[in-house]
C-alpha atoms as a PDB file:
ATOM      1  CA  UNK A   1      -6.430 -21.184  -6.734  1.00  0.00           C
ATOM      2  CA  UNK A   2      -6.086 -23.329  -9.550  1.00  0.00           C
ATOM      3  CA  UNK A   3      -3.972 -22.031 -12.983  1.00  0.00           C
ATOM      4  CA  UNK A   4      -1.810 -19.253 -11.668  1.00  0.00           C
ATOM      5  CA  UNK A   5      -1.712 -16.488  -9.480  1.00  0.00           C
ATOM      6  CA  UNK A   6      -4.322 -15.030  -7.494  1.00  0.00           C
ATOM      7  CA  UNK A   7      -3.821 -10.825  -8.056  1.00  0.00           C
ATOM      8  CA  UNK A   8      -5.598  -8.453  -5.329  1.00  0.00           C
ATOM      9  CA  UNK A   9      -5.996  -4.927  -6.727  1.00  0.00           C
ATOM     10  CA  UNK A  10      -7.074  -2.333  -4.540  1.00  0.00           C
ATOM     11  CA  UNK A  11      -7.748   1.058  -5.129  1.00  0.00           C
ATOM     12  CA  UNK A  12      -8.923   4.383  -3.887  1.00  0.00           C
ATOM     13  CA  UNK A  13     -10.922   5.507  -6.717  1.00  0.00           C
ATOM     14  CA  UNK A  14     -12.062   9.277  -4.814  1.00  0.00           C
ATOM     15  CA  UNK A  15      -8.228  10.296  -4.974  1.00  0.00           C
ATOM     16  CA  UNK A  16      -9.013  10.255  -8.624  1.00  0.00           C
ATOM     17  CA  UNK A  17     -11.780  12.334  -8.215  1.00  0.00           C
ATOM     18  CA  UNK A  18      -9.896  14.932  -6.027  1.00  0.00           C
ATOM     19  CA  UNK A  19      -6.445  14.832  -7.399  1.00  0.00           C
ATOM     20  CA  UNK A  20      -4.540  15.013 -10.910  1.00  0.00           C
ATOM     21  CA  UNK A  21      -2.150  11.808 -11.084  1.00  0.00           C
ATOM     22  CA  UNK A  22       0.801  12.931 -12.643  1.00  0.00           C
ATOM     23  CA  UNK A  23       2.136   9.001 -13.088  1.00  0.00           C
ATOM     24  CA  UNK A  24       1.111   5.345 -11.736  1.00  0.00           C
ATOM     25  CA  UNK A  25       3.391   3.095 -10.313  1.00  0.00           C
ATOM     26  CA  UNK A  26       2.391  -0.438  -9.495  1.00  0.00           C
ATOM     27  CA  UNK A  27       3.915  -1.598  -6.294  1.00  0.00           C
ATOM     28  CA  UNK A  28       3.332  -4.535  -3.880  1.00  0.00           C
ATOM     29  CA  UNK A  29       3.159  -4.628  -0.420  1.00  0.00           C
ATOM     30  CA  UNK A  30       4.800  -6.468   2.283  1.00  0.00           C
ATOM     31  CA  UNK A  31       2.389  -7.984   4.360  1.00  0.00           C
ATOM     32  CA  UNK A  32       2.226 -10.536   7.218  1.00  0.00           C
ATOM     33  CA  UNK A  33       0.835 -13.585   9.023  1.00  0.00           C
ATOM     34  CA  UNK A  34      -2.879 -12.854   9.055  1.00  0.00           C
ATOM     35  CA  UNK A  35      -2.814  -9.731   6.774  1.00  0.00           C
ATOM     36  CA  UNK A  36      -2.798 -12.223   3.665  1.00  0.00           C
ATOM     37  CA  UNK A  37      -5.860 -13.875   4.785  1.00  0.00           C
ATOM     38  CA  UNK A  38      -7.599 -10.239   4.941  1.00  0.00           C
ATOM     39  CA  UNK A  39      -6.725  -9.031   1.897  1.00  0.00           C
ATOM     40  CA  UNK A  40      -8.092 -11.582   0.322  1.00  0.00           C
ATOM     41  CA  UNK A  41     -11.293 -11.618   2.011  1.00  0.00           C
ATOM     42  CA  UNK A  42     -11.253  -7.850   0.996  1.00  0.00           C
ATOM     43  CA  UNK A  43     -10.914  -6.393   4.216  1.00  0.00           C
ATOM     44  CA  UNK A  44      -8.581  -3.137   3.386  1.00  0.00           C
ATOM     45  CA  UNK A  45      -9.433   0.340   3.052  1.00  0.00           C
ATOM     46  CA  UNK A  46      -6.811   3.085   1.706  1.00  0.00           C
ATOM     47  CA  UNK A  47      -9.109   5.625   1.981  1.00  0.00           C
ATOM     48  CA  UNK A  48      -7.311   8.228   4.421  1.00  0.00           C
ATOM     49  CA  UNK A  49      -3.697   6.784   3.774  1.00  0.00           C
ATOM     50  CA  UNK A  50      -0.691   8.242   2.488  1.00  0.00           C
ATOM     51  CA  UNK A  51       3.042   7.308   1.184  1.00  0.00           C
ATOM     52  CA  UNK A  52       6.560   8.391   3.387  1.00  0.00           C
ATOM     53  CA  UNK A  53       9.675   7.778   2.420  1.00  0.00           C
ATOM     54  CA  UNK A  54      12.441   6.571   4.928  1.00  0.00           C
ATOM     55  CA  UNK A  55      15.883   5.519   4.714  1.00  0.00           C
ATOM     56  CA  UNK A  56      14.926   5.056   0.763  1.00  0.00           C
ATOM     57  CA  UNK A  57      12.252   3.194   1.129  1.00  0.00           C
ATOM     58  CA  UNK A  58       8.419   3.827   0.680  1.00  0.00           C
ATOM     59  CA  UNK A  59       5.925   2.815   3.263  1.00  0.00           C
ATOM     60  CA  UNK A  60       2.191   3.358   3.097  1.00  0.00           C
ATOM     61  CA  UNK A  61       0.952   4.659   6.904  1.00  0.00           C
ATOM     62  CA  UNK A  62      -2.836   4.682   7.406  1.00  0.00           C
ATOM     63  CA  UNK A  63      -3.847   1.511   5.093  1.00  0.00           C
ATOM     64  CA  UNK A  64      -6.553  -0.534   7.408  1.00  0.00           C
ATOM     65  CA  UNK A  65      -6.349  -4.390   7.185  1.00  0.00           C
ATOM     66  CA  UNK A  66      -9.026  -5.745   9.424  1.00  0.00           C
ATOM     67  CA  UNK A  67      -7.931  -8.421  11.964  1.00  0.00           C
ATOM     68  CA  UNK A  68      -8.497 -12.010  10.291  1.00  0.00           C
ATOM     69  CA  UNK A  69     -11.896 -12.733  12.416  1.00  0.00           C
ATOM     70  CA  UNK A  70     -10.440 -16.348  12.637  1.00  0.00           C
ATOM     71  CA  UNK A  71      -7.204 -15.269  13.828  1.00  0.00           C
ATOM     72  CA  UNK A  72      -5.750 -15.952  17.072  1.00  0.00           C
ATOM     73  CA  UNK A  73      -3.131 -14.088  19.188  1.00  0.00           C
ATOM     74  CA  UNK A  74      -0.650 -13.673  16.877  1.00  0.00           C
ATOM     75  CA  UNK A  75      -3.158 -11.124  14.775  1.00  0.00           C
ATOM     76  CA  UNK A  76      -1.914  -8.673  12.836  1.00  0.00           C
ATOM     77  CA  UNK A  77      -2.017  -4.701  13.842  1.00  0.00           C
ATOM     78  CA  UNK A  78      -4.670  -3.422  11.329  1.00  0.00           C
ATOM     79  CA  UNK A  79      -3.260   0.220  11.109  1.00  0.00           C
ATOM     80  CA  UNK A  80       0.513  -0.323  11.157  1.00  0.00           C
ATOM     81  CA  UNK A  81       3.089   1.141   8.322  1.00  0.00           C
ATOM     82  CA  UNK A  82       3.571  -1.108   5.531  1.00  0.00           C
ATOM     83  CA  UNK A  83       6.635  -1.199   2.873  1.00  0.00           C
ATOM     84  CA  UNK A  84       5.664  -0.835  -0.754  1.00  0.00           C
ATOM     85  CA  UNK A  85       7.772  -3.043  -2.724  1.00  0.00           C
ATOM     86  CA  UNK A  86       9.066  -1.069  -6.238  1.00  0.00           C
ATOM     87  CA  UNK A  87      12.267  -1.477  -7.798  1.00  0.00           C
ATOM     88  CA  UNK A  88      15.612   1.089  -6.676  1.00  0.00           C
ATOM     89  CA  UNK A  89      15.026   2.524 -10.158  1.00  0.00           C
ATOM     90  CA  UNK A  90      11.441   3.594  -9.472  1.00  0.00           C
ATOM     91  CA  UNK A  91      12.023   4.780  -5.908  1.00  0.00           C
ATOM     92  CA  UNK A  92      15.178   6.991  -6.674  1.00  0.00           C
ATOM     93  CA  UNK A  93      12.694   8.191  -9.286  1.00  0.00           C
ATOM     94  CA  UNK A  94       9.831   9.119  -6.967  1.00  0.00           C
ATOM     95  CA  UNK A  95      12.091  10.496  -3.961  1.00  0.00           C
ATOM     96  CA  UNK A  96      13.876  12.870  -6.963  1.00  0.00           C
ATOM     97  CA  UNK A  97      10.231  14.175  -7.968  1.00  0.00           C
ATOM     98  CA  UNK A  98       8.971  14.644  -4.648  1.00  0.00           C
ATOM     99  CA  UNK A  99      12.041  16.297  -3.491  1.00  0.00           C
ATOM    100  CA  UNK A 100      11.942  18.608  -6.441  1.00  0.00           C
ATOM    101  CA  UNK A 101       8.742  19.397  -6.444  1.00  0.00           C
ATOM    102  CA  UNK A 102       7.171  18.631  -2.837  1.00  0.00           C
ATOM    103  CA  UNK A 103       4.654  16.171  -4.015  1.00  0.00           C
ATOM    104  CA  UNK A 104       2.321  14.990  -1.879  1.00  0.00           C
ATOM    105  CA  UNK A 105       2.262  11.142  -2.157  1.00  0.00           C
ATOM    106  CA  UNK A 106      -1.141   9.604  -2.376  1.00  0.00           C
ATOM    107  CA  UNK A 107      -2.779   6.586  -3.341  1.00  0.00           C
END
């Protein structure tokens, strides 16, 4: 990767289709071992996922990351809860709106 950063964007783009965003938040995720390699070979689906909150944190739950196809034992679980990396200020934020208002968390 030569000059800078290499930025993966995924997105889901039927939630905009069947839900109203009411605000967009851009978060990253912690990821690991073979996960990396995966993502960047574009191997991740959020179609059917969805966002949880616990102990103040966010996690994603239902985000598929294939198995790196060169990967060995150490391979990654494709369908396992993933923490979404946002500042305390946004997450206080989003916990106070959804338990206000009961959002539903999607992505």
């Amino acid at each position: 990767m030569k000059g800078g950063t290499n930025n993966i964007v995924i997105k889901n783009k039927k939630a905009s289709h069947d839900y109203e965003f009411l605000e967009k938040f851009i978060a990253g995720i912690k990821l690991s071992g073979t996960e990396i390699k995966s993502l960047r070979l574009g191997k991740a689906t959020i179609a059917d996922c969805y966002c949880y909150f616990s102990n103040s944190e966010l996690y994603i739950k239902g985000m598929h990351i294939a198995e790196y196809w060169w990967g060995n034992l150490n391979n990654h679980d494709p369908l396992r809860d993933r923490k979404l990396l946002l500042t305390i200020r946004e997450l206080r934020k989003i916990e106070r709106k959804v338990k206000r208002q009961v959002l539903q968390l999607l992505l």
